[in-house]
N, C-alpha and C. Protein backbone atom coordinates (compact mmCIF):
# COMPACT_ATOMS: atom_id res chain seq x y z
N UNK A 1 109.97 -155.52 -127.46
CA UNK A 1 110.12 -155.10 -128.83
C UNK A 1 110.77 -153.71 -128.91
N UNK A 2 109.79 -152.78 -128.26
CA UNK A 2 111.21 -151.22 -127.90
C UNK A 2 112.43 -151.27 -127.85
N UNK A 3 112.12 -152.16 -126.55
CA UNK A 3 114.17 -152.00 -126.21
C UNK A 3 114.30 -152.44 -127.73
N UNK A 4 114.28 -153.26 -128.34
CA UNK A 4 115.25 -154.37 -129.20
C UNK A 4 115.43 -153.66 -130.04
N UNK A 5 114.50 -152.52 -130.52
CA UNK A 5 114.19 -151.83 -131.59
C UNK A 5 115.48 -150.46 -131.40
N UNK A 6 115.52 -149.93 -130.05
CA UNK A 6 116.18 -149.14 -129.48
C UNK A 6 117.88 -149.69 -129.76
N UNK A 7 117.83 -150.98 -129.02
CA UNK A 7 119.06 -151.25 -129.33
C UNK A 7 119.73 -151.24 -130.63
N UNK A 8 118.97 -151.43 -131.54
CA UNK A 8 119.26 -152.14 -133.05
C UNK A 8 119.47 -150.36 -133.96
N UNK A 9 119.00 -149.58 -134.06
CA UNK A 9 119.51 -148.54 -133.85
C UNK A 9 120.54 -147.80 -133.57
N UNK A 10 120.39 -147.88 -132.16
CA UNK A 10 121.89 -147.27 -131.44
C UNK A 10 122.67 -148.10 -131.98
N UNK A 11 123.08 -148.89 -132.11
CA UNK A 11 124.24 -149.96 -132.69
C UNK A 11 124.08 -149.93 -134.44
N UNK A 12 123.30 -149.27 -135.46
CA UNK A 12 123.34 -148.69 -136.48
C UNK A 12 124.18 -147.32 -136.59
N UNK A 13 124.20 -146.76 -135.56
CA UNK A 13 124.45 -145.28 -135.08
C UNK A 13 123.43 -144.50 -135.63
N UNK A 14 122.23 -145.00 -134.91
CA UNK A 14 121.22 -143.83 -135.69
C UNK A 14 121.00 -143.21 -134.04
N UNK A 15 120.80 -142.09 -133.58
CA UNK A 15 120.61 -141.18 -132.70
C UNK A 15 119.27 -141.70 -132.23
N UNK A 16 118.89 -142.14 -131.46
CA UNK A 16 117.59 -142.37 -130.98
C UNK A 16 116.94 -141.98 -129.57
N UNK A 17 115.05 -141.23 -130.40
CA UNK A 17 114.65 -140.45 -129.48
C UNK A 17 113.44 -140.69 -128.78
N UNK A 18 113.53 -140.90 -127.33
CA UNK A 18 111.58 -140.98 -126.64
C UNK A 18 111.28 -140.24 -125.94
N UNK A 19 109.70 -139.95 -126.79
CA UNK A 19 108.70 -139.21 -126.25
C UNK A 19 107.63 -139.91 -125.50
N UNK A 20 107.41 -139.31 -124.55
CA UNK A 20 106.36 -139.90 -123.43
C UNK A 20 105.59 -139.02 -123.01
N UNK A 21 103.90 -139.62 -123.15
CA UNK A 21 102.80 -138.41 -122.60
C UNK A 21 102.61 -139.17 -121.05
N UNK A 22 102.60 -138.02 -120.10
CA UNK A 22 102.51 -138.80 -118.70
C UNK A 22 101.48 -138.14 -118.19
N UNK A 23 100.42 -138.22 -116.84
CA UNK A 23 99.67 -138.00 -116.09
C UNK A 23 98.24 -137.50 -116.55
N UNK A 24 97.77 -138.15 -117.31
CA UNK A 24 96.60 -138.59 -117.84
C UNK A 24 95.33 -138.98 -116.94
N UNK A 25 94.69 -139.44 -117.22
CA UNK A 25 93.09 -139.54 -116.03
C UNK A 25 93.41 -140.27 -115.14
N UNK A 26 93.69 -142.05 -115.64
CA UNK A 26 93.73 -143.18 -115.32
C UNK A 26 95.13 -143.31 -114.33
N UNK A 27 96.25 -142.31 -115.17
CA UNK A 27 97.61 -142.95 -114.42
C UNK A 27 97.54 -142.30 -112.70
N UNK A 28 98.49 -143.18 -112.26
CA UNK A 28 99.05 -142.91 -110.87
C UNK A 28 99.95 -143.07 -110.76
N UNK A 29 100.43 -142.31 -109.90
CA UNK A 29 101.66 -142.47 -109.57
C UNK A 29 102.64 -143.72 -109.61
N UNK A 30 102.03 -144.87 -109.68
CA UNK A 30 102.66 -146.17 -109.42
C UNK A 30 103.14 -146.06 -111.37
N UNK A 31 101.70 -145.58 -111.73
CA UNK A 31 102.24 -145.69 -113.35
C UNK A 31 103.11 -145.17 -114.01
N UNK A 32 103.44 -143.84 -113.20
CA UNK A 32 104.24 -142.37 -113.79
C UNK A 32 105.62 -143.32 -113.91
N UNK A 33 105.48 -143.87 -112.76
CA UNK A 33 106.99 -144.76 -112.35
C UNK A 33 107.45 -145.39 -113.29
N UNK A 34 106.67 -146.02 -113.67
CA UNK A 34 106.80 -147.13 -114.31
C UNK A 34 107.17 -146.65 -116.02
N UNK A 35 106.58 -145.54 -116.18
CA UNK A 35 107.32 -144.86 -117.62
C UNK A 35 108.59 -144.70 -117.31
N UNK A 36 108.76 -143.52 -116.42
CA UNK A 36 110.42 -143.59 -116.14
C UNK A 36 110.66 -144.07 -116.36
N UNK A 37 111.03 -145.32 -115.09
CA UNK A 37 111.62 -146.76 -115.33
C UNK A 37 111.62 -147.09 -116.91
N UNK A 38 110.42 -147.70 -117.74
CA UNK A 38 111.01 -147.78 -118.78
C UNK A 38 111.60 -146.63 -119.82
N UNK A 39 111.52 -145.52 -119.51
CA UNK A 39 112.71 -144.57 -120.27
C UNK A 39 113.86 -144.45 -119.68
N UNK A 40 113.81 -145.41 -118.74
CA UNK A 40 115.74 -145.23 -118.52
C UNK A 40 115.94 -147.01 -119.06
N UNK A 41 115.16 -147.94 -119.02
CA UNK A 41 115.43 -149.11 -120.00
C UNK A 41 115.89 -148.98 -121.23
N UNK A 42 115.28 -148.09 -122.03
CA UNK A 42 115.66 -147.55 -123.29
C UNK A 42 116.93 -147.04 -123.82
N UNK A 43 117.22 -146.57 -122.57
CA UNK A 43 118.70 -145.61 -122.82
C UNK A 43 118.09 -144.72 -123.70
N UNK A 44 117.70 -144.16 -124.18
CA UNK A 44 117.33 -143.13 -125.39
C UNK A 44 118.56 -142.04 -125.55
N UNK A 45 119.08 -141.59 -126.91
CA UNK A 45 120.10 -140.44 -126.78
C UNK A 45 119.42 -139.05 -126.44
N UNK A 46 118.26 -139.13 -126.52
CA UNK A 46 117.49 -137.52 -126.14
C UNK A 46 115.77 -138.44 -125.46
N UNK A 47 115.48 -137.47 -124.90
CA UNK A 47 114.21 -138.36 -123.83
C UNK A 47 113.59 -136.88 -123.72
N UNK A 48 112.08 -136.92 -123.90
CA UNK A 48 111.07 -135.69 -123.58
C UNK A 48 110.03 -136.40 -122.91
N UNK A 49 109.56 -135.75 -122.14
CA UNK A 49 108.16 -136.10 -121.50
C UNK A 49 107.24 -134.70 -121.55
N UNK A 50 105.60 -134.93 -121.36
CA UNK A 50 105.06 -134.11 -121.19
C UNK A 50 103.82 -134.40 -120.75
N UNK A 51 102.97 -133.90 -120.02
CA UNK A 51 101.94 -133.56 -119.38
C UNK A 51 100.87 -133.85 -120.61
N UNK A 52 100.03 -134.84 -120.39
CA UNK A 52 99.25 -135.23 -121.57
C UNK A 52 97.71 -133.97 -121.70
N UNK A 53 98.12 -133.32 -122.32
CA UNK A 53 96.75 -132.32 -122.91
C UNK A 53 95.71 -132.89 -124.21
N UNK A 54 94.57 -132.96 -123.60
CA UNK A 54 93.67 -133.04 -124.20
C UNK A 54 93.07 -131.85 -124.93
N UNK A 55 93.46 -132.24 -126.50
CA UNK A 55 93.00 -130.96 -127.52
C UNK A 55 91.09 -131.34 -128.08
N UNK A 56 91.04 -130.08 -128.30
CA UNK A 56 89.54 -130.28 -128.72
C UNK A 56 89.38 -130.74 -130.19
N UNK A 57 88.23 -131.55 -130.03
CA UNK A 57 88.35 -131.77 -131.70
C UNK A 57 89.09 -133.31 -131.84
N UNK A 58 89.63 -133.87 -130.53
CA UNK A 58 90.21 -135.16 -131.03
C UNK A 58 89.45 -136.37 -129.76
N UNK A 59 89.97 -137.26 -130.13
CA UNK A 59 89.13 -138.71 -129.45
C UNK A 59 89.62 -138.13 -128.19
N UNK A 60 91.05 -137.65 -127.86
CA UNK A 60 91.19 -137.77 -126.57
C UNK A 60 90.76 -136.92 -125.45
N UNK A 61 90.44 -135.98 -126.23
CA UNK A 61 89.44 -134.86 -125.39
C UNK A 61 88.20 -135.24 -125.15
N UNK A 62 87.34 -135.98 -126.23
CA UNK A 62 86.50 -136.48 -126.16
C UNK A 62 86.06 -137.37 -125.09
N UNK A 63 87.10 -138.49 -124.55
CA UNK A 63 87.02 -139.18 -123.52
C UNK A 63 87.40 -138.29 -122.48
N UNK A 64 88.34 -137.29 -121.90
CA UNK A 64 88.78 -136.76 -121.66
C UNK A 64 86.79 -135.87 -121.15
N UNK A 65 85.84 -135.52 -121.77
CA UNK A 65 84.53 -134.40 -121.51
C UNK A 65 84.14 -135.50 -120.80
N UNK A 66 84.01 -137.00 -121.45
CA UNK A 66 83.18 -137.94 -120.94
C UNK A 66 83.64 -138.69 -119.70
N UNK A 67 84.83 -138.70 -118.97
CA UNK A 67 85.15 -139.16 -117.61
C UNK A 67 84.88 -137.76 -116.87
N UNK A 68 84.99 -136.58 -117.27
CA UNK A 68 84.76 -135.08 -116.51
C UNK A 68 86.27 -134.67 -116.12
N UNK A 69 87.23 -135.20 -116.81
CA UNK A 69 88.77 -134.65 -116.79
C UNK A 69 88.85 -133.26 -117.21
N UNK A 70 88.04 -132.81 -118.38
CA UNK A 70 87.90 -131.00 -119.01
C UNK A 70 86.37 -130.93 -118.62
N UNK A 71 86.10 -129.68 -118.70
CA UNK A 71 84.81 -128.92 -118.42
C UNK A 71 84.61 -128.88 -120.05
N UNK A 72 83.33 -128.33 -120.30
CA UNK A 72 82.80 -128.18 -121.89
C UNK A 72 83.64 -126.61 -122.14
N UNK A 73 83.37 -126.01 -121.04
CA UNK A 73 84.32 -124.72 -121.89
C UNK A 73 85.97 -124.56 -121.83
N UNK A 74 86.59 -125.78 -121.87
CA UNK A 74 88.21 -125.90 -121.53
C UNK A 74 88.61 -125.23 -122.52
């Protein structure tokens, strides 16, 4: 559905952009890959990635206290 969505776009000429949160609790390395990989499927005209931070105050920090990924005073 991405790609198709991606394609249909670019061929509108609308500029199209992906963002990707990477290295999270769960991922590994096999997974990191596997984003790449699909951000170069995409072709995207601009591509960001970033280091997934867990903010306080949201679900993902929350899971984030409860696997022991942050300390209580992060």
């Amino acid at each position: 559905m991405f790609k198709e969505v991606f394609w249909l776009t670019r061929r509108s000429g609308i500029e199209t952009f992906a963002y990707f949160m990477i290295s999270y609790a769960h991922e590994s390395e096999k997974t990191v890959r596997k984003t790449i990989s699909f951000a170069i499927e995409l072709d995207p005209d601009l591509v960001m990635s970033t280091v997934t931070t867990p903010l306080p105050q949201t679900p993902l920090y929350d899971l984030a206290r409860r696997e022991g990924v942050v300390k209580g005073d992060y």
